[in-house]
Structures are given as structure tokens and as C-alpha cells.
Protein backbone atom coordinates (compact mmCIF):
# COMPACT_ATOMS: atom_id res chain seq x y z
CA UNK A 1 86.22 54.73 77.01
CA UNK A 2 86.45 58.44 75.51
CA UNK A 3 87.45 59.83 78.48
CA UNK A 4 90.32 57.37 79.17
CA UNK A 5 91.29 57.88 75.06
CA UNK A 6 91.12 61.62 75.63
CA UNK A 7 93.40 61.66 79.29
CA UNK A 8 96.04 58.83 77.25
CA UNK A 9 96.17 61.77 74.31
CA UNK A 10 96.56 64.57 76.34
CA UNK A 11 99.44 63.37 78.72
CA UNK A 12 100.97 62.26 75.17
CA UNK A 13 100.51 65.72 74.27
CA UNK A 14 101.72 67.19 77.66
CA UNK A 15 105.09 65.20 77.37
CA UNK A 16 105.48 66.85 73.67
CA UNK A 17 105.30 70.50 75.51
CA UNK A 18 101.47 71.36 74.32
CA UNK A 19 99.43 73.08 77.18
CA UNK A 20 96.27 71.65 76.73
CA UNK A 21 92.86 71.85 77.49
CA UNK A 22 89.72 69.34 77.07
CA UNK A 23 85.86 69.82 76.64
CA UNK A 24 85.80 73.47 74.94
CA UNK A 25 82.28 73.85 74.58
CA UNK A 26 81.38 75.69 71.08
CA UNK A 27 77.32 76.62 71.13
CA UNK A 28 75.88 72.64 71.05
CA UNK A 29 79.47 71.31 69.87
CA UNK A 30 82.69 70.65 72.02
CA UNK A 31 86.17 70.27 71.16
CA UNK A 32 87.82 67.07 72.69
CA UNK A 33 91.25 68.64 73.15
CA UNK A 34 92.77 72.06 72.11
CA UNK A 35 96.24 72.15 72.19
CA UNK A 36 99.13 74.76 72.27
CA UNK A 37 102.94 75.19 71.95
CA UNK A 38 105.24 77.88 71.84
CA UNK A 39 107.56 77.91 69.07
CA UNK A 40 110.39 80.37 68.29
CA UNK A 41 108.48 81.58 65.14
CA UNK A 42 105.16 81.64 67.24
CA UNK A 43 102.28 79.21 68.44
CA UNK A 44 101.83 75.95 67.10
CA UNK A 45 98.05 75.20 67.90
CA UNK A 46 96.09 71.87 67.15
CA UNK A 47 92.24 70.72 67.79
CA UNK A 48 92.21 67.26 68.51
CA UNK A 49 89.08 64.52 68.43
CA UNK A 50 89.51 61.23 70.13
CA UNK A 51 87.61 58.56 69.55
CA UNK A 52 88.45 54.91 70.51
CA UNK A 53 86.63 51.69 69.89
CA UNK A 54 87.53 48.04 71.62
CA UNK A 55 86.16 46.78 68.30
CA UNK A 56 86.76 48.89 65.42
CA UNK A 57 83.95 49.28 62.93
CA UNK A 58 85.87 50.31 60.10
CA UNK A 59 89.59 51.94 59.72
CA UNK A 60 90.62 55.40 58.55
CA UNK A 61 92.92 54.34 55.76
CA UNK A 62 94.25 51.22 54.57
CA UNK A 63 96.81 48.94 55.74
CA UNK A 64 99.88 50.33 53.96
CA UNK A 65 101.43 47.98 52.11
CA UNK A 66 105.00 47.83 54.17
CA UNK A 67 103.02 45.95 56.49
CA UNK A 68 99.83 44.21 54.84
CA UNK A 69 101.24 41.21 53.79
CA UNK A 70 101.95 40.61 57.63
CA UNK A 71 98.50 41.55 58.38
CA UNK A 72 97.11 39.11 56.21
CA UNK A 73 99.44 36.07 56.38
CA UNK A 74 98.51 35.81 59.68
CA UNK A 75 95.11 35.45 58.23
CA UNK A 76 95.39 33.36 55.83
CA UNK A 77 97.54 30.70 58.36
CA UNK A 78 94.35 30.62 60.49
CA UNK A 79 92.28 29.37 57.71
């Protein structure tokens, strides 16, 4: 599943105009993706790690609140 999450992030990048590359190995750690773009006032550079779950564990953040009380009412019409 990381593998898939990491190709579906770095075409997403690609389309943006990063050059990227994946699986930078640093000593026993690796970098997921590195990315790259050339701006007028120089490089814009960003180290990505992708993770992706089918069932979450736990999120982030919260729910922001433009869109909780659709989260939930869906919840609460199920019980």
C-alpha cells in the first residue's frame, strides 16, 4: 500500500512541475519522496512522507468544523 500511496503522490507532484525522486537512503533512514521546482526567485524543495492506511488508526487533526456537523449527522442518523 506505501508504494502505491508514494507513486499516487509523486505523479501529483510531477503534474505540479516538481522533479522528484523516491527512496533517498540517509545512513539507516530513507526519505519517501524529495521533491524540486524551479522558481524565478530559486528552488522550491520539499521532503515528503507517505503513509496510507485502508483503516485509519487515528487522524492528524480534527474534523474542522465547516464540515463536522456533516460528519457526524450522518452518525448520529445511523443510530
Amino acid at each position: 500500500m506505501a508504494l502505491l500511496a508514494e507513486e499516487l503522490v509523486d505523479e501529483w507532484l510531477n503534474r505540479k512541475g516538481y522533479f522528484t525522486t523516491r527512496g533517498i537512503k540517509t545512513g539507516v533512514h530513507e526519505i519517501d519522496i524529495l521533491a524540486v521546482r524551479p522558481l524565478e526567485s530559486g528552488l522550491e524543495c520539499r521532503q515528503l512522507e507517505v503513509q496510507a492506511s485502508m483503516r485509519p488508526v487515528s487522524y492528524i487533526t480534527r474534523v474542522p468544523a465547516a464540515i463536522a456537523p456533516a460528519a457526524t449527522g450522518a452518525a448520529v442518523a445511523q443510530r
